[in-house]
C-alpha atoms as a PDB file:
ATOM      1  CA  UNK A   1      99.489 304.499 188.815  1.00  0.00           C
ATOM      2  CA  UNK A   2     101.822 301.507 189.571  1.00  0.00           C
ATOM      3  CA  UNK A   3     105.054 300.512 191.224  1.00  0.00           C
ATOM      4  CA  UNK A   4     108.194 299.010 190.302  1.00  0.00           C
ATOM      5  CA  UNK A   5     110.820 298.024 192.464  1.00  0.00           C
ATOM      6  CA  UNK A   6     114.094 297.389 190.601  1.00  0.00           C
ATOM      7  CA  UNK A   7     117.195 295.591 192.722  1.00  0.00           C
ATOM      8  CA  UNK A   8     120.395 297.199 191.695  1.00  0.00           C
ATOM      9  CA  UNK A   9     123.468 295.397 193.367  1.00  0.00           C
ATOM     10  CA  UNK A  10     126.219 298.396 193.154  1.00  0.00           C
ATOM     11  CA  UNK A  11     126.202 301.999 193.149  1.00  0.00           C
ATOM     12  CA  UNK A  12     124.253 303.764 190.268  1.00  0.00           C
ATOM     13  CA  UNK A  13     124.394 307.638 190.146  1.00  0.00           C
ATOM     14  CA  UNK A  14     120.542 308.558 190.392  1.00  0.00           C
ATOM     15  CA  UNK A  15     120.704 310.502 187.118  1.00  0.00           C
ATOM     16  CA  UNK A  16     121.350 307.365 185.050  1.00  0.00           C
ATOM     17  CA  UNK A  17     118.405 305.777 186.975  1.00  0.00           C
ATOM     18  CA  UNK A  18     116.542 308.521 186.298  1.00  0.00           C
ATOM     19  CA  UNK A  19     117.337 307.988 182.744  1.00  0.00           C
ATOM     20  CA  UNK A  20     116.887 304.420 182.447  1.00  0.00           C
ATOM     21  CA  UNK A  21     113.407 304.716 183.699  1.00  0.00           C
ATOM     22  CA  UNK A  22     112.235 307.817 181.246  1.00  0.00           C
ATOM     23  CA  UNK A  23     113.614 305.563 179.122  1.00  0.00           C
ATOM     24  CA  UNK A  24     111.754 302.500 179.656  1.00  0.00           C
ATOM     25  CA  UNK A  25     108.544 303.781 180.350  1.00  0.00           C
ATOM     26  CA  UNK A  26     108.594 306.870 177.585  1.00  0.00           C
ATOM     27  CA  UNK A  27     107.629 309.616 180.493  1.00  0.00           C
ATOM     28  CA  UNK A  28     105.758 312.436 179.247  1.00  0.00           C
ATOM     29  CA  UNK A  29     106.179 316.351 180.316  1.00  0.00           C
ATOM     30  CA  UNK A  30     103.522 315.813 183.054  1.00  0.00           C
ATOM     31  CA  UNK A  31     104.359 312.526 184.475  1.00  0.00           C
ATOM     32  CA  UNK A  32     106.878 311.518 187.590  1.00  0.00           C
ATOM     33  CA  UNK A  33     109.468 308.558 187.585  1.00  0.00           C
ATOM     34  CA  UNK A  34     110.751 308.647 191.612  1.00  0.00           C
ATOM     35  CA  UNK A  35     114.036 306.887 192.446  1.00  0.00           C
ATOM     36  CA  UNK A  36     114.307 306.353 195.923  1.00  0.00           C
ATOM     37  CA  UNK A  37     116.652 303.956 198.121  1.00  0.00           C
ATOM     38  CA  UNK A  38     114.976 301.435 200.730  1.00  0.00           C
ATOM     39  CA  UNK A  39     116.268 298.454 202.597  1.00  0.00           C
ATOM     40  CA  UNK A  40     115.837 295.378 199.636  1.00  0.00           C
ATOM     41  CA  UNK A  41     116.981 292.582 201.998  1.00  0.00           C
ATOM     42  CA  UNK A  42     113.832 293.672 204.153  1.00  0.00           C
ATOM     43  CA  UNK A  43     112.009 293.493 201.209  1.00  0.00           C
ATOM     44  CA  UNK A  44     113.196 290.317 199.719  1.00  0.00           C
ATOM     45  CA  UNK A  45     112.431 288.506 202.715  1.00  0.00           C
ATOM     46  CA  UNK A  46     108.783 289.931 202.677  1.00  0.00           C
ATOM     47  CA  UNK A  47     108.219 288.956 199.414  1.00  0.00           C
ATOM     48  CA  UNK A  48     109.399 285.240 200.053  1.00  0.00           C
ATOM     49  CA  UNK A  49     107.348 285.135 203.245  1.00  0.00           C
ATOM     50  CA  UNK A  50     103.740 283.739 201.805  1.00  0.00           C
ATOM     51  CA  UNK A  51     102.216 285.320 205.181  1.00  0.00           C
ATOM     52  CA  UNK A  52     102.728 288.358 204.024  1.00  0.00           C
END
């Protein structure tokens, strides 16, 4: 299992996420793609923070 965080910078209906990433990663029958929202300044500032 992995993650992927992908930084969209305007308003995507989920469904077309949804699609890009079955897409992308050719999802079976039995596997999950989850498209979620979370707080990617927070997360951009963690990533450039070598202490973290």
């Amino acid at each position: 299992m992995f993650s992927t965080y992908i930084y969209v910078d305007r308003a995507v209906p989920d469904g077309r996420l949804m699609s890009a990433f079955t897409l992308s990663f050719d999802v079976e029958n039995d596997q999950v793609v989850v498209v979620g929202e979370d707080d990617y300044d927070a997360l951009g500032d963690a990533w450039d923070d070598p202490g973290i």
